[in-house]
N, C-alpha and C. Protein backbone atom coordinates (compact mmCIF):
# COMPACT_ATOMS: atom_id res chain seq x y z
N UNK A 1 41.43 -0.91 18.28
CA UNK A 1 41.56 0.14 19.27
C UNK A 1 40.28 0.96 19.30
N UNK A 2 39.97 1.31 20.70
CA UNK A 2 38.70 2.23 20.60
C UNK A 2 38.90 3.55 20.86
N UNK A 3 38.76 4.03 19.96
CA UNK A 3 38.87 5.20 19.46
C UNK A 3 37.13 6.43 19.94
N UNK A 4 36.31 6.17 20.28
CA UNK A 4 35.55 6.74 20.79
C UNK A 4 36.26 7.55 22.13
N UNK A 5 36.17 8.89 21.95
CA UNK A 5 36.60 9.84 22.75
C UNK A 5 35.85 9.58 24.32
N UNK A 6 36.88 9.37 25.31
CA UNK A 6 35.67 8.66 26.72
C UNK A 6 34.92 10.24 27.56
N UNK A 7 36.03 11.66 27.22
CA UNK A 7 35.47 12.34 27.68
C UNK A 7 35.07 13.83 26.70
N UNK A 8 34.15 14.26 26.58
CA UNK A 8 34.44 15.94 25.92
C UNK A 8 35.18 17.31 26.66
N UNK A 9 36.42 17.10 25.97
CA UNK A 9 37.42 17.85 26.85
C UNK A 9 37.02 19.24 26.25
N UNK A 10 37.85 20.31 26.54
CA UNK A 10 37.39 21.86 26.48
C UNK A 10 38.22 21.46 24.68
N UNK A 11 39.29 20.83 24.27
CA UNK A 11 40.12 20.89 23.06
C UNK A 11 38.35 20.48 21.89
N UNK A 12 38.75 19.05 22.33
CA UNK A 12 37.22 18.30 21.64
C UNK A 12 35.95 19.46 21.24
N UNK A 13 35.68 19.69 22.22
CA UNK A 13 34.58 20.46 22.39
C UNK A 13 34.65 21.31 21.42
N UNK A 14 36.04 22.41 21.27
CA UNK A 14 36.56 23.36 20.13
C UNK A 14 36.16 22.97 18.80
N UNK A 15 37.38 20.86 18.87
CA UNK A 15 36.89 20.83 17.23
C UNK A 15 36.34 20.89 16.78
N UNK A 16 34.66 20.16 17.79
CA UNK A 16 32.92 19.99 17.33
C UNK A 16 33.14 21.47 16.62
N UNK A 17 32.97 22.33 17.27
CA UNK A 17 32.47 23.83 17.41
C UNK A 17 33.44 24.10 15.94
N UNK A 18 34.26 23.96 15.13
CA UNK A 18 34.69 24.25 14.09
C UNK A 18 34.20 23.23 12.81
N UNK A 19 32.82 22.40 13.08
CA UNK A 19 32.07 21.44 12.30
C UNK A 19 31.06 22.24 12.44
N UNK A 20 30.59 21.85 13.75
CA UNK A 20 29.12 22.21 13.53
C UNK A 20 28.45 23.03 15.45
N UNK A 21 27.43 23.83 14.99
CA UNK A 21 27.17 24.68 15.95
C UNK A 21 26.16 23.87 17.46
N UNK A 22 25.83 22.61 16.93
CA UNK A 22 25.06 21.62 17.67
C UNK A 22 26.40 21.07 18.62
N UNK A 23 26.23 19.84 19.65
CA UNK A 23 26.57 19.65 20.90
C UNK A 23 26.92 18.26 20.30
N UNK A 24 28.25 17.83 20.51
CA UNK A 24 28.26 16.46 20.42
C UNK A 24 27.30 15.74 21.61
N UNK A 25 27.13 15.02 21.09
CA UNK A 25 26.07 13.73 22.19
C UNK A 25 26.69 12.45 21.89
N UNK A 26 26.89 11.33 23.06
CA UNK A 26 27.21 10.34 23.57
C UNK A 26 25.66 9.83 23.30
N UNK A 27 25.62 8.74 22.25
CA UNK A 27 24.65 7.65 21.30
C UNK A 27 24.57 6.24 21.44
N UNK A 28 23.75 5.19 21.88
CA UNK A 28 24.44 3.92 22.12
C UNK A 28 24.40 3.47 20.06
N UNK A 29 25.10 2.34 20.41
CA UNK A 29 25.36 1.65 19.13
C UNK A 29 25.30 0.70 19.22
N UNK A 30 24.12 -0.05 18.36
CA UNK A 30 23.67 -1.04 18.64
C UNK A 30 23.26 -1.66 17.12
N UNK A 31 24.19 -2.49 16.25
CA UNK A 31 23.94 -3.02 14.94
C UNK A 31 22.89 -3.41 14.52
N UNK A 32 22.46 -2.99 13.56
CA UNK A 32 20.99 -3.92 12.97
C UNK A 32 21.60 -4.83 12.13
N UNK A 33 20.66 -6.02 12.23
CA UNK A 33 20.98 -7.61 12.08
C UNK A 33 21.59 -7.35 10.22
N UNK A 34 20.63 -6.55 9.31
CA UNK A 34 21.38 -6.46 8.03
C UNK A 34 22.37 -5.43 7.43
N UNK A 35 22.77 -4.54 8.58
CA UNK A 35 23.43 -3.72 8.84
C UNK A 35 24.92 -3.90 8.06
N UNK A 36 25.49 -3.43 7.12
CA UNK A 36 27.26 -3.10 6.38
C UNK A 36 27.90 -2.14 6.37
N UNK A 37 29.23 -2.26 6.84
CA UNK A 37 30.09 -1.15 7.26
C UNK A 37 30.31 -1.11 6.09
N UNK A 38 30.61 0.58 6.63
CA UNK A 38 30.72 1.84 6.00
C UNK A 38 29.71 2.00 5.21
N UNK A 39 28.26 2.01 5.59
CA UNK A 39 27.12 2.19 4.25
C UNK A 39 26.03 2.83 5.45
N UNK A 40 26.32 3.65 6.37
CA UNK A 40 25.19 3.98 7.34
C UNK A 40 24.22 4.99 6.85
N UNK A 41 24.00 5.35 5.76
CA UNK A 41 23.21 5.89 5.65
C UNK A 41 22.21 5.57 4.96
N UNK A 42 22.62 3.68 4.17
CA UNK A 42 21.75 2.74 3.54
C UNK A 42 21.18 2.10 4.90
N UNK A 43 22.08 1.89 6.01
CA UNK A 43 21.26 1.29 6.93
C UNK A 43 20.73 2.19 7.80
N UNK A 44 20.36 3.39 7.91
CA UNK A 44 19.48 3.95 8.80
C UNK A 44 18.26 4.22 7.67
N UNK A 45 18.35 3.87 6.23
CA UNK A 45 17.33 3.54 5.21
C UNK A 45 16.74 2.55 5.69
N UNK A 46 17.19 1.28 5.82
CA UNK A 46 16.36 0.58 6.29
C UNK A 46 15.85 0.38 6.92
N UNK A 47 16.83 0.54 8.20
CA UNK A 47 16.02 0.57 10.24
C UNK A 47 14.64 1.11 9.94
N UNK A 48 14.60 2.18 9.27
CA UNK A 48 13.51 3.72 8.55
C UNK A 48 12.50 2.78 7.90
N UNK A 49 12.92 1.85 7.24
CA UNK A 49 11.58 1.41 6.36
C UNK A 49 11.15 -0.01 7.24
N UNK A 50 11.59 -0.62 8.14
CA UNK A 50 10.87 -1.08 8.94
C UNK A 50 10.54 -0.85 10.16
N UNK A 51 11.22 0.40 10.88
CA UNK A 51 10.53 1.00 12.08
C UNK A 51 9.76 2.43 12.05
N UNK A 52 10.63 3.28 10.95
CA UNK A 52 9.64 4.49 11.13
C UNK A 52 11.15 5.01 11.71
N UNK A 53 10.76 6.38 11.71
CA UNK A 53 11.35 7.49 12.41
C UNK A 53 11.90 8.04 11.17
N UNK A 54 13.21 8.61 11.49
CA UNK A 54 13.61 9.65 10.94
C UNK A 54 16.11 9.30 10.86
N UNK A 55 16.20 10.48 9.72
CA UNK A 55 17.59 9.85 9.89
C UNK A 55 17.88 11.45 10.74
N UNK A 56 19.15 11.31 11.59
CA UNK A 56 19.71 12.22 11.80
C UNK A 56 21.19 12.76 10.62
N UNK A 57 21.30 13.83 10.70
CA UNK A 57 23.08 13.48 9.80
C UNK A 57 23.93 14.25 10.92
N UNK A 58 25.16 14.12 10.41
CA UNK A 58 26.52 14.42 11.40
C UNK A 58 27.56 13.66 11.38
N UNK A 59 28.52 13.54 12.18
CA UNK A 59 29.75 13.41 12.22
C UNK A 59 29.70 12.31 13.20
N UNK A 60 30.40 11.31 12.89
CA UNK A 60 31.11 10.41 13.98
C UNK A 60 32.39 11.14 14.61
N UNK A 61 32.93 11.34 16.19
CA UNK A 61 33.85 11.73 16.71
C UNK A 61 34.76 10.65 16.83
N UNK A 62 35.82 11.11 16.52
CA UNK A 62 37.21 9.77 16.90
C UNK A 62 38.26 10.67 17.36
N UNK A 63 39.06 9.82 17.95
CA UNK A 63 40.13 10.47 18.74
C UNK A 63 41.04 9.50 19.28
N UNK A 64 42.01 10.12 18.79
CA UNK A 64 43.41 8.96 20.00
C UNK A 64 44.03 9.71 20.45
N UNK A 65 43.75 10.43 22.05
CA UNK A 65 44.30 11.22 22.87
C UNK A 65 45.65 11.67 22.92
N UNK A 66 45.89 12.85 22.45
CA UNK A 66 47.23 13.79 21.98
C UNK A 66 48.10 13.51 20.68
N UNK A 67 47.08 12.64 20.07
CA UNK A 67 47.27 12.43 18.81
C UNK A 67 46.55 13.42 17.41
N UNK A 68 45.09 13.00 17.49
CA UNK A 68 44.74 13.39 16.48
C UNK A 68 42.93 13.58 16.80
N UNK A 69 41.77 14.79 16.61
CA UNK A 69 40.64 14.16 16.89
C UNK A 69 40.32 13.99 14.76
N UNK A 70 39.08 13.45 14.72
CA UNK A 70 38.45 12.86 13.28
C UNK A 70 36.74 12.87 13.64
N UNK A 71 36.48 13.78 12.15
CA UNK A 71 35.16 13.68 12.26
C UNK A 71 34.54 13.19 11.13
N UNK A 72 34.04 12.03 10.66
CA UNK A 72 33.59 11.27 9.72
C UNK A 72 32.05 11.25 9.70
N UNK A 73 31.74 11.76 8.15
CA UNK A 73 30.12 11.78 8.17
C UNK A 73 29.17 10.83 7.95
N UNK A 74 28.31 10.77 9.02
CA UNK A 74 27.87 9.57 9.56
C UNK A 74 26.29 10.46 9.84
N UNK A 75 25.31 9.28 9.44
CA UNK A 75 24.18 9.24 9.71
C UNK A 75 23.77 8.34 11.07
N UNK A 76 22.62 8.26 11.70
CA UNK A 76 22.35 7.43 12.87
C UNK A 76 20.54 7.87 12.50
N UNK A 77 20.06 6.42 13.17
CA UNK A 77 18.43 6.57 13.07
C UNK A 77 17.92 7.35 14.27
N UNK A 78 16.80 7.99 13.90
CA UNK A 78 16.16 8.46 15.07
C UNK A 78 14.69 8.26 15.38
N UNK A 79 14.28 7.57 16.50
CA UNK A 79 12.94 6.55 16.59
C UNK A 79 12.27 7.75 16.54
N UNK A 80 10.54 7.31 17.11
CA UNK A 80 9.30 7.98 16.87
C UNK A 80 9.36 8.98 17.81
N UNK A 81 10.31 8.44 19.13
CA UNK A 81 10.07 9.78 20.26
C UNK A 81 11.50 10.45 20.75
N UNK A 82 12.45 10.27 18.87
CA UNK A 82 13.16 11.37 19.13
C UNK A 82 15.11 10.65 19.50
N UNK A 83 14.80 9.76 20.45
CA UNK A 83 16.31 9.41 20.73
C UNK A 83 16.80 9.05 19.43
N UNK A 84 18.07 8.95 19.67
CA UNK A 84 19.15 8.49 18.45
C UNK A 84 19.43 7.23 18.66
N UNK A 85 20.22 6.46 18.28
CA UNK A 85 20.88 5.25 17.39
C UNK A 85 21.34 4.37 16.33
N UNK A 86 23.00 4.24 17.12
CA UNK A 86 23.84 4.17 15.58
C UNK A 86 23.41 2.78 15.45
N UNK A 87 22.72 2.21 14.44
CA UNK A 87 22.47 1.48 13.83
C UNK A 87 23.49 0.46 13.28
N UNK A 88 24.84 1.02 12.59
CA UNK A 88 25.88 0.61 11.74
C UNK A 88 27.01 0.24 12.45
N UNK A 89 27.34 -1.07 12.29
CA UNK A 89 28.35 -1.79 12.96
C UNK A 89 29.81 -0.73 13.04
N UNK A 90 30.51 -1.10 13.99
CA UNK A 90 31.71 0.22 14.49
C UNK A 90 32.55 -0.52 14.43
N UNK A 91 33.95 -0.07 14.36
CA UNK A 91 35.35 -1.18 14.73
C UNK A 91 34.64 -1.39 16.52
N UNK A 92 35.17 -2.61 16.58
CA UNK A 92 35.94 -3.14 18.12
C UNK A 92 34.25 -3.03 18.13
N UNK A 93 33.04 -3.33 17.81
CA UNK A 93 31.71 -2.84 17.83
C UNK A 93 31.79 -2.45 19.64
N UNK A 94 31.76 -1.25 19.70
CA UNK A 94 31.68 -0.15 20.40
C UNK A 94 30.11 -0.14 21.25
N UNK A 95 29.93 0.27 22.66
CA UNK A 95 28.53 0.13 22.81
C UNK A 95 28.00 1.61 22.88
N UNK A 96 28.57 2.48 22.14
CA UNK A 96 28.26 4.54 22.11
C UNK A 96 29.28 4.69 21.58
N UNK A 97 28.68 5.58 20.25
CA UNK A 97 29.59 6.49 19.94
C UNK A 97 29.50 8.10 20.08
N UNK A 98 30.33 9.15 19.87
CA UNK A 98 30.50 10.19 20.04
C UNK A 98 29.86 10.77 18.74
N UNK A 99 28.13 11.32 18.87
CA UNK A 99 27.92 11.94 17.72
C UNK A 99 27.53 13.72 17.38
N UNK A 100 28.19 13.99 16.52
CA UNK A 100 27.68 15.14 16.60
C UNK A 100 26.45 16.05 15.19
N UNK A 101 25.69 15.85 15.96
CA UNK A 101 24.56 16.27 14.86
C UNK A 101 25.11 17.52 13.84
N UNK A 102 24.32 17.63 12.37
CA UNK A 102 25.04 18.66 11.99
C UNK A 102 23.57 18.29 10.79
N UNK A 103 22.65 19.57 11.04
CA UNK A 103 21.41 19.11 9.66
C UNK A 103 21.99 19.52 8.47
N UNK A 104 23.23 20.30 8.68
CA UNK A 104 23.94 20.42 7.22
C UNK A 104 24.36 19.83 6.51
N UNK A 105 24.83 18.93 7.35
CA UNK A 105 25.51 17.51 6.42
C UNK A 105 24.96 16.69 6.19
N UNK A 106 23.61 16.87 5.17
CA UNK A 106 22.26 15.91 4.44
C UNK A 106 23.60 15.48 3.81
N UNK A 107 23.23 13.81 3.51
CA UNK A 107 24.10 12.73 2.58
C UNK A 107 23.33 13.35 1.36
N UNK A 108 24.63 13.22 0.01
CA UNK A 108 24.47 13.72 -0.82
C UNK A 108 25.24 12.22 -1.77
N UNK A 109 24.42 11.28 -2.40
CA UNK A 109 25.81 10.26 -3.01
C UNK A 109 26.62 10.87 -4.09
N UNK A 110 26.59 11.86 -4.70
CA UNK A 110 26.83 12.47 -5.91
C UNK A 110 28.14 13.53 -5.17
N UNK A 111 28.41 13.73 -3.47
CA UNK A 111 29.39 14.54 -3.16
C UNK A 111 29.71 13.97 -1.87
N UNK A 112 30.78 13.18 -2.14
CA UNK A 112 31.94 12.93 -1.22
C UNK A 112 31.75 13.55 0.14
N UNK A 113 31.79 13.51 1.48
CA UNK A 113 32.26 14.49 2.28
C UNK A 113 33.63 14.14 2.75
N UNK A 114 34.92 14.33 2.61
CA UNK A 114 35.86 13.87 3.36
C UNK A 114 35.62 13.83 4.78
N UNK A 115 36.47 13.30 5.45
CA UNK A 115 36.94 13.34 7.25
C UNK A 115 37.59 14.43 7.58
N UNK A 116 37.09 15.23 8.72
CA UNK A 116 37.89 16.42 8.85
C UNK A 116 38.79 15.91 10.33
N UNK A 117 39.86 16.27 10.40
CA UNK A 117 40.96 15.82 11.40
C UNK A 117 41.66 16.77 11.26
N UNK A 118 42.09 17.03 12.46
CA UNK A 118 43.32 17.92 13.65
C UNK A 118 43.34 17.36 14.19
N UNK A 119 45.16 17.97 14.69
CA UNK A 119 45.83 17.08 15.50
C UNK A 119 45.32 17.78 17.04
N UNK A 120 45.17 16.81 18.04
CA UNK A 120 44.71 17.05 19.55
C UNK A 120 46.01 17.40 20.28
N UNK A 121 47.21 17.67 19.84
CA UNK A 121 47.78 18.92 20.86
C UNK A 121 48.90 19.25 19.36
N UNK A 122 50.03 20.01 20.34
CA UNK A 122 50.56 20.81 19.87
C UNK A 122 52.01 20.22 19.43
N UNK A 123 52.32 18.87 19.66
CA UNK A 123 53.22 18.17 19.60
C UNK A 123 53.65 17.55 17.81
N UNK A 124 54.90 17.96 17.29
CA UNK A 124 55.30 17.60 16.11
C UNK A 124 54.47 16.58 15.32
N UNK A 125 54.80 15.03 16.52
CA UNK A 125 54.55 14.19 15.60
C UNK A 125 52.95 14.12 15.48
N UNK A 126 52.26 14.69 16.24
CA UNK A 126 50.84 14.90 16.10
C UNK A 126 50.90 15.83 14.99
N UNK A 127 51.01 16.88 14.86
CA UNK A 127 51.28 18.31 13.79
C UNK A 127 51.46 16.81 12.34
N UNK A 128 52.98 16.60 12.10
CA UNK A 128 53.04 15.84 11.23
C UNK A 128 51.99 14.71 10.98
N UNK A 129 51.59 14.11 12.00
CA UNK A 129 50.73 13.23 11.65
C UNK A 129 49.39 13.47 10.55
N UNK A 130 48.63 14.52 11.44
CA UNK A 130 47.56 14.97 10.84
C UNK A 130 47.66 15.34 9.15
N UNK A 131 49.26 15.87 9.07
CA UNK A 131 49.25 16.95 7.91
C UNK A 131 49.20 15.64 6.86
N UNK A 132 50.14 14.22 7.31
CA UNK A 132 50.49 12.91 6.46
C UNK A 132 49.09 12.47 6.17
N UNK A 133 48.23 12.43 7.03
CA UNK A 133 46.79 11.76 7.27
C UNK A 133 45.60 12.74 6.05
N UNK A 134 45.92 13.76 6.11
CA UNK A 134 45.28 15.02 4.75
C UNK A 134 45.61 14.43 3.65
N UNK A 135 47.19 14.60 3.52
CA UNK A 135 47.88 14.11 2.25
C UNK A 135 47.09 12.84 1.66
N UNK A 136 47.05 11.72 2.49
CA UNK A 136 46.23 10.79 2.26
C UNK A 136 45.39 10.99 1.54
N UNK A 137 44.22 11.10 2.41
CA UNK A 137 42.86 11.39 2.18
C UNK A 137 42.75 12.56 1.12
N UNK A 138 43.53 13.26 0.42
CA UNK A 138 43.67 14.40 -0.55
C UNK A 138 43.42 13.24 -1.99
N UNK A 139 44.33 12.39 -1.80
CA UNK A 139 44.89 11.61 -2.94
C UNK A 139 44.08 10.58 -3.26
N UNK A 140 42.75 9.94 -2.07
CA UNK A 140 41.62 9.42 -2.57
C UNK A 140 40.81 9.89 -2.70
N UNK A 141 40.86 11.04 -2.29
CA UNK A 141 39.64 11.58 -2.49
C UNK A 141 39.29 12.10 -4.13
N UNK A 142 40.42 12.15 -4.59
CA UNK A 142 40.73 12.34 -6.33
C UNK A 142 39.93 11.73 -6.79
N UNK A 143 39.97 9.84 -6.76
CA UNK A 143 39.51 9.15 -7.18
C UNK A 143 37.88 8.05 -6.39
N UNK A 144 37.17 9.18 -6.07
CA UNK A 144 36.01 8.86 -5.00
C UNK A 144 35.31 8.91 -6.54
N UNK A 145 34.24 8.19 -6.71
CA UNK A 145 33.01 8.27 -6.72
C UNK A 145 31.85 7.60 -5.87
N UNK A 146 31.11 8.51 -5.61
CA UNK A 146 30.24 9.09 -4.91
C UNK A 146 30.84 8.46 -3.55
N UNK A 147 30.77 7.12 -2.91
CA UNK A 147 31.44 7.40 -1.55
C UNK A 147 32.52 6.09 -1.65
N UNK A 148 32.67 5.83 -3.22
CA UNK A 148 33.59 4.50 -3.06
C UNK A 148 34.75 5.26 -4.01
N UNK A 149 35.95 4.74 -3.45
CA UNK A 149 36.96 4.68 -4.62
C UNK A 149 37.23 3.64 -5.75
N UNK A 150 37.15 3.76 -7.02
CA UNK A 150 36.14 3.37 -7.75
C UNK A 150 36.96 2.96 -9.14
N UNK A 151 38.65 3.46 -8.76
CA UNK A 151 39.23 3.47 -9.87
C UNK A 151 40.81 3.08 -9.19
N UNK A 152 41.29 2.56 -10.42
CA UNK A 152 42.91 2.31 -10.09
C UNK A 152 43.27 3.61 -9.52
N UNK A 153 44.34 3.78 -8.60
CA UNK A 153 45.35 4.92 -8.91
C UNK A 153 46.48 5.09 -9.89
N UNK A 154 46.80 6.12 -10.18
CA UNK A 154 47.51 6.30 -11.26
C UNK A 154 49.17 5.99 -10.40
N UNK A 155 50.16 5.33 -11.14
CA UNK A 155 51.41 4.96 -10.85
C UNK A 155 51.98 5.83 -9.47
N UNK A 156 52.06 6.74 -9.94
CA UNK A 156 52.54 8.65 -9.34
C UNK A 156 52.09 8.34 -7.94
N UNK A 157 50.57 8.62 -8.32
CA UNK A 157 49.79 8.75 -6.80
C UNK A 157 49.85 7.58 -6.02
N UNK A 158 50.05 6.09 -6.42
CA UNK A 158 50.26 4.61 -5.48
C UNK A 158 51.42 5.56 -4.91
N UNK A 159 52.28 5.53 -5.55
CA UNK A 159 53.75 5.60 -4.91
C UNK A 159 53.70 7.19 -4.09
N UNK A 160 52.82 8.29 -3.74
CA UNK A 160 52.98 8.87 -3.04
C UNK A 160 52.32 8.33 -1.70
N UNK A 161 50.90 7.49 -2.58
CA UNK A 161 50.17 6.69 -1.07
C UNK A 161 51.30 6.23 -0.12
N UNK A 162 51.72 4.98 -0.92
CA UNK A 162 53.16 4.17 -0.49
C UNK A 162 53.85 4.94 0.60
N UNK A 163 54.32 5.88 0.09
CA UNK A 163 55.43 6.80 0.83
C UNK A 163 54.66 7.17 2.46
N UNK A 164 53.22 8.00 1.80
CA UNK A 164 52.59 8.52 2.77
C UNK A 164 52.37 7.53 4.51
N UNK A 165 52.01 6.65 3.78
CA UNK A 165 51.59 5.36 4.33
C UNK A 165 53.00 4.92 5.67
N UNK A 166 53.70 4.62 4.73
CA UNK A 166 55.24 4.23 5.11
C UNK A 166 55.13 5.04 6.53
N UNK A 167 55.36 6.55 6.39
CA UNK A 167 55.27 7.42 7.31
C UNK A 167 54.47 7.50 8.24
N UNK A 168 53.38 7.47 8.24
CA UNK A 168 52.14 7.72 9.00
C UNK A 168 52.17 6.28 10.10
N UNK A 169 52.80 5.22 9.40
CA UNK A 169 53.59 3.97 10.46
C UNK A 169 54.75 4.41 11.50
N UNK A 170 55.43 5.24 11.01
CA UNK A 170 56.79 5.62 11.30
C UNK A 170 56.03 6.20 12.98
N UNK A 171 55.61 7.68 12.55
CA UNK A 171 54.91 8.33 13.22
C UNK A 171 54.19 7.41 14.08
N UNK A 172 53.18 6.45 13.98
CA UNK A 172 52.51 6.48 15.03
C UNK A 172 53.30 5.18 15.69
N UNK A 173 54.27 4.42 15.19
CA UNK A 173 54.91 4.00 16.34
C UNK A 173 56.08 4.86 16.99
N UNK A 174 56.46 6.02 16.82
CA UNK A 174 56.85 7.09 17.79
C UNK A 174 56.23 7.44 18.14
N UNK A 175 55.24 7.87 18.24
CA UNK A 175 53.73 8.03 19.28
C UNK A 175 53.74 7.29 20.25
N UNK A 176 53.53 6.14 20.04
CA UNK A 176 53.26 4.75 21.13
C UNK A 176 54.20 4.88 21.77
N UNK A 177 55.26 4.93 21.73
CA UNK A 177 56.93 4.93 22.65
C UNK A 177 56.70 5.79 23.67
């Protein structure tokens, strides 16, 4: 599913604005040939050491309309005269994604950044969704080092994943209906 937001609505626009004080921008995305998901900030290392330029940092935008928006920290290269490009292969490889610059969010491998997500309206199973989708991401984020999870989970926490999980199915096929 493509999840790239098609328009910046006045809601969207809000979430940026509770990340970061810069403008989301619409980026093409275009894979480099040695390019591995989820490692974009090793591959805008490289694009960097054989073209030059510079990395940007920020947030990838995601969204599934009246569901939920998601902002995941994401690097993209930036050539000699300035434009951007996501470098790093996308689900459904996507031809733009929704980025929003943020020079605050320099990659750090030694500190995690989680995904920040709210739900995109005002509707329960959105409300619930988001709060199931935290819970989640609370419970790996325990066991992150630096941007991998890196360790068993402990009995307790599988079986709250489990549960969490279970739900967050429940939910988004009452969504779809």
């Amino acid at each position: 599913m493509n999840t790239v937001p098609k328009s910046i609505t006045p809601e969207l626009k809000s979430f940026c604005q509770s990340i970061s004080s810069d403008r989301p921008v619409y980026i093409r995305s275009k894979r480099s040939s040695d390019a591995q998901a989820s490692a974009c900030f090793d591959n805008v290392a490289r694009k960097i050491s054989r073209a030059g330029g510079s990395i940007a940092y920020g947030w990838a935008i995601w969204q599934i309309p009246g569901l939920y928006f998601e902002a995941e920290h994401h690097g993209v290269w930036r050539n000699r005269r300035g434009d951007l490009l996501d470098v790093s292969p996308q689900l459904g490889d996507v031809a733009k994604i929704l980025f929003l610059p943020d020079a605050a969010a320099v990659y750090d491998p030694s500190r995690f950044r989680s995904n920040v997500i709210a739900p995109a309206s005002n509707s329960p199973v959105a409300i619930e969704f988001v709060a199931m989708a935290k819970a989640r991401n609370a419970i790996l984020d325990r066991y992150r080092t630096d941007e991998y999870i890196a360790v068993t989970l402990s009995a307790a926490d599988q079986a709250a994943l489990d549960a969490i999980t279970l739900r967050l199915n429940d939910l988004w096929k009452s969504f779809g209906k």
